[in-house]
Protein backbone atom coordinates (compact mmCIF):
# COMPACT_ATOMS: atom_id res chain seq x y z
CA UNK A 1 0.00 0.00 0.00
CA UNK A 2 1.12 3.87 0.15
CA UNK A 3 0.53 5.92 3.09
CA UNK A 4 1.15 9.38 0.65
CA UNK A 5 4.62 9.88 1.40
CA UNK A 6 6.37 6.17 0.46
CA UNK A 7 5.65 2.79 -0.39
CA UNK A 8 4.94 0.13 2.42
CA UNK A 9 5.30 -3.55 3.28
CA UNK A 10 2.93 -3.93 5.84
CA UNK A 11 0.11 -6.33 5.36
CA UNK A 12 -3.19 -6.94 7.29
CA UNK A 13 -5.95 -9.22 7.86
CA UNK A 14 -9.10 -9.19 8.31
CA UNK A 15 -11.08 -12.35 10.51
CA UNK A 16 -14.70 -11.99 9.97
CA UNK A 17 -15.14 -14.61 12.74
CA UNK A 18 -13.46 -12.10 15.26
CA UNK A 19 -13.89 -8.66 13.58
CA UNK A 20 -10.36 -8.13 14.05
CA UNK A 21 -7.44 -7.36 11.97
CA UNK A 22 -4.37 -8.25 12.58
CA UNK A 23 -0.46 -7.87 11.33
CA UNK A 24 1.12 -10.73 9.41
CA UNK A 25 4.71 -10.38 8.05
CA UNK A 26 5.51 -7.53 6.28
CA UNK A 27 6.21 -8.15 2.54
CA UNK A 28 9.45 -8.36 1.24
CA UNK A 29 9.54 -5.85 -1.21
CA UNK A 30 7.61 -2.37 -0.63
CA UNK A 31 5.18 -1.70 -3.16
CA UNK A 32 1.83 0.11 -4.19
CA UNK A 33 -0.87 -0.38 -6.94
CA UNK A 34 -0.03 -4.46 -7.04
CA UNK A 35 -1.81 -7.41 -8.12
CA UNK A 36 -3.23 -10.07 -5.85
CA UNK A 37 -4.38 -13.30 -5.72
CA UNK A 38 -5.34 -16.57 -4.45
CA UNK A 39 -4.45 -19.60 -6.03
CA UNK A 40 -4.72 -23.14 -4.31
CA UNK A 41 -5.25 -21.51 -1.27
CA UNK A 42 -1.79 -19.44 -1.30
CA UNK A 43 -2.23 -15.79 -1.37
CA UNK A 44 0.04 -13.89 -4.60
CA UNK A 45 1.02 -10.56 -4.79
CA UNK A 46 2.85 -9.41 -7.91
CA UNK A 47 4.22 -5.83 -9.81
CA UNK A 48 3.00 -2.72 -8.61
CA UNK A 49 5.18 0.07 -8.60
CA UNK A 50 8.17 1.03 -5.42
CA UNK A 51 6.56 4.75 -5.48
CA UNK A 52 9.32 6.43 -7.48
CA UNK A 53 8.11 5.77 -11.01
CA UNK A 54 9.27 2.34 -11.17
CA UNK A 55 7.29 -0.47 -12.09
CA UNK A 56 8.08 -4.15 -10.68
CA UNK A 57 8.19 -6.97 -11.86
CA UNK A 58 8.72 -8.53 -8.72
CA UNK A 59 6.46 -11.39 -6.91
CA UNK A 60 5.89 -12.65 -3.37
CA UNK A 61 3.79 -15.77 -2.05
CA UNK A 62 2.59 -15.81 1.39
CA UNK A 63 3.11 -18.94 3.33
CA UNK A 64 0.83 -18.73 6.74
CA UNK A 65 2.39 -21.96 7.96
CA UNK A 66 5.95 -19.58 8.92
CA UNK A 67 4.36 -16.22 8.36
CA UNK A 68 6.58 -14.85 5.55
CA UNK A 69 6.66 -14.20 2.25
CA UNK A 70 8.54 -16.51 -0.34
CA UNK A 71 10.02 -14.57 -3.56
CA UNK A 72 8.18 -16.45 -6.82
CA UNK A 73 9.94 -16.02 -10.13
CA UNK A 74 9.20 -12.50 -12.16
CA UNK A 75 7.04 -11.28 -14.31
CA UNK A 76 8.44 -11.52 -17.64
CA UNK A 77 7.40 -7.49 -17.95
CA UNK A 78 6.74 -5.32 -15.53
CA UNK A 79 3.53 -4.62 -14.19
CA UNK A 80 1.54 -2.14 -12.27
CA UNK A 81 -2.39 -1.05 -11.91
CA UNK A 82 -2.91 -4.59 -14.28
């Protein structure tokens, strides 16, 4: 996300069973404007941009077993707002 001044790595969730967010491990890489999504029950987040007019190509996979993010292979082109 972007909090207007720089590009973060923070990452909540939300339990609608408790009404509560909560922190899980920052991503690796700081980024805005990215892609997301689940596949096979693994959450994906991929491109966006690092908040000073580059684009990434960049992905991350979120393992909730550890609570960290895994670096996936990259996009062959970068990719942001997709």
């Amino acid at each position: 996300g972007y909090n207007r001044e720089e590009c973060l790595r923070t990452v909540e969730c939300y339990d609608p069973h408790t009404d509560h967010w909560s922190f899980l491990a920052p991503m690796r890489t700081p980024r805005a404007r990215f892609q997301m999504a689940v596949l096979m029950g693994q959450l994906y987040v991929v491109g966006g941009s690092n908040g000073h007019s580059d684009d990434l190509s960049c992905g991350e996979m979120y393992d909730s077993n550890v609570d960290d993010w895994i670096r996936v292979p990259e996009l062959r082109t970068n990719r942001c707002n997709a």
